[in-house]
C-alpha atoms as a PDB file:
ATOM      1  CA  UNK A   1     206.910 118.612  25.427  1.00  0.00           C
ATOM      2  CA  UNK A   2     205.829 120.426  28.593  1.00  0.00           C
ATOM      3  CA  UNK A   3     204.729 118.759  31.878  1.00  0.00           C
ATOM      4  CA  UNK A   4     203.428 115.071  31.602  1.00  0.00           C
ATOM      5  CA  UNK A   5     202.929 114.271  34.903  1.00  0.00           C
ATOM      6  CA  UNK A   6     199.609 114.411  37.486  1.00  0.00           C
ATOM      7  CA  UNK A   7     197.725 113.407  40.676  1.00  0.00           C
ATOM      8  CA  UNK A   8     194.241 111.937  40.954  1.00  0.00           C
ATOM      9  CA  UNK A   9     192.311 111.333  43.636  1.00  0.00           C
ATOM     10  CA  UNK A  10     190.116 108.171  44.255  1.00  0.00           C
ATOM     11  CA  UNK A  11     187.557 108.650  47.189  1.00  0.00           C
ATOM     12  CA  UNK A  12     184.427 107.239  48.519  1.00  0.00           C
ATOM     13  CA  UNK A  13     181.723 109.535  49.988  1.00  0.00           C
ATOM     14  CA  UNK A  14     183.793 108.843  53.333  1.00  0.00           C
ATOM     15  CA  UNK A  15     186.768 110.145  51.916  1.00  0.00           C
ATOM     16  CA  UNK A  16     188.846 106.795  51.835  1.00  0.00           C
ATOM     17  CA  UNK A  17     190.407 106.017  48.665  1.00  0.00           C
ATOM     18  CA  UNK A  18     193.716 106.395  47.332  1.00  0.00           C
ATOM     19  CA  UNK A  19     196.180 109.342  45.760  1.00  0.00           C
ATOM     20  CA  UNK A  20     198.162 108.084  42.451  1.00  0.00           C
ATOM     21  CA  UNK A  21     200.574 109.829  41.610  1.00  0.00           C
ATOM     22  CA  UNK A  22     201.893 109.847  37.671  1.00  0.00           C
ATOM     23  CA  UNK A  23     205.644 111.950  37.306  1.00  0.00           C
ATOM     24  CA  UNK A  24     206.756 111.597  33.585  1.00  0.00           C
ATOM     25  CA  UNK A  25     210.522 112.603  32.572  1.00  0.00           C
ATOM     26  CA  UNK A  26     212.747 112.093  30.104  1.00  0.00           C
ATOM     27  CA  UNK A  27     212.682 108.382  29.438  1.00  0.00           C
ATOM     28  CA  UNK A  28     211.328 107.337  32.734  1.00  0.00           C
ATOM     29  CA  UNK A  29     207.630 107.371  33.988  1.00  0.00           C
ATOM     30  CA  UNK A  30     206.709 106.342  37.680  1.00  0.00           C
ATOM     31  CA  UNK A  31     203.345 105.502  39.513  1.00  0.00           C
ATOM     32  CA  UNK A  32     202.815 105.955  43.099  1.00  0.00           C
ATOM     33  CA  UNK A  33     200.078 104.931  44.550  1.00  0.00           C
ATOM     34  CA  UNK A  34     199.109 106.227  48.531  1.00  0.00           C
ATOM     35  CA  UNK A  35     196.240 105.519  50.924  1.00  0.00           C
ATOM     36  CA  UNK A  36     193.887 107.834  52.497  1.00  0.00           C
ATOM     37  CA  UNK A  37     191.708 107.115  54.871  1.00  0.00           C
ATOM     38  CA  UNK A  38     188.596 109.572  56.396  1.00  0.00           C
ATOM     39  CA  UNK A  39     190.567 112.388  54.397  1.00  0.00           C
ATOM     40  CA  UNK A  40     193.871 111.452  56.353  1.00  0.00           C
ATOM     41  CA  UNK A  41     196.883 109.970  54.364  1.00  0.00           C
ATOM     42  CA  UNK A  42     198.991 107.604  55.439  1.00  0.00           C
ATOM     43  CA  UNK A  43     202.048 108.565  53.888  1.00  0.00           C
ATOM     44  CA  UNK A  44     203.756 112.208  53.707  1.00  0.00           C
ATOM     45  CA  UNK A  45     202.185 113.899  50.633  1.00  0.00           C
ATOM     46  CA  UNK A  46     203.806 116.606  48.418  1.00  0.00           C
ATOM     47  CA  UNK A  47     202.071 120.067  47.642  1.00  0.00           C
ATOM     48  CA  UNK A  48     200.695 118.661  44.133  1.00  0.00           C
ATOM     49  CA  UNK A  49     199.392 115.401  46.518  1.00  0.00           C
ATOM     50  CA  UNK A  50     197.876 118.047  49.106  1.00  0.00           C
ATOM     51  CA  UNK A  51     196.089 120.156  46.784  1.00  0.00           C
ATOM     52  CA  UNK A  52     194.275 117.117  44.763  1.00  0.00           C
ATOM     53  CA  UNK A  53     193.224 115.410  48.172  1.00  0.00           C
ATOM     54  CA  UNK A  54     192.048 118.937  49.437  1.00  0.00           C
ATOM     55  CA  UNK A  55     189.750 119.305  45.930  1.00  0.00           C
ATOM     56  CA  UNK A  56     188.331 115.845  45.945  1.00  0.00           C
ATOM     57  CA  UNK A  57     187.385 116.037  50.318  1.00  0.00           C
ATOM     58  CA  UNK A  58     185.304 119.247  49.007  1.00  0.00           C
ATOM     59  CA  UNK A  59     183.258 117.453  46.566  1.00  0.00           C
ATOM     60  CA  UNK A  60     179.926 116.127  47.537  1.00  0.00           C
ATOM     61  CA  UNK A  61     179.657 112.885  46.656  1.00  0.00           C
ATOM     62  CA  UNK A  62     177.232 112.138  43.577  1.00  0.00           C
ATOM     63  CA  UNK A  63     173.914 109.960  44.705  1.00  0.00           C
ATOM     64  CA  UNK A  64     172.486 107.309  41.726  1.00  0.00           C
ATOM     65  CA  UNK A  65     168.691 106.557  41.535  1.00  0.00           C
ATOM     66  CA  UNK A  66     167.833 103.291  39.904  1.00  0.00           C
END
């Protein structure tokens, strides 16, 4: 297989949320899960981390009309 692993980012329109972080390896799969906060993490994040966070603070939030 090739890579197995990802980032996703979880954010309200005030860019809190979390970062989790899936890395898949040869018989061994973590989860790591980090807190942001107005677009600022609270723990170091690595480039994969960076980028996600960066895409999801640039998308406008989507309004619902009941």
């Amino acid at each position: 297989g090739g890579e197995q692993s990802f980032v996703v980012s979880l954010l309200d329109g005030g860019g809190s949320g979390i970062l989790l972080t899936s890395l898949n390896g040869r018989g061994i799969s973590r989860l790591y899960a980090k807190s942001v906060i107005s677009g600022k993490p609270e723990l170091e994040l690595s480039a994969e981390e960076k980028q996600a966070l960066s895409g999801a603070l640039q998308q406008k939030p989507e309004t619902h009309h009941e």
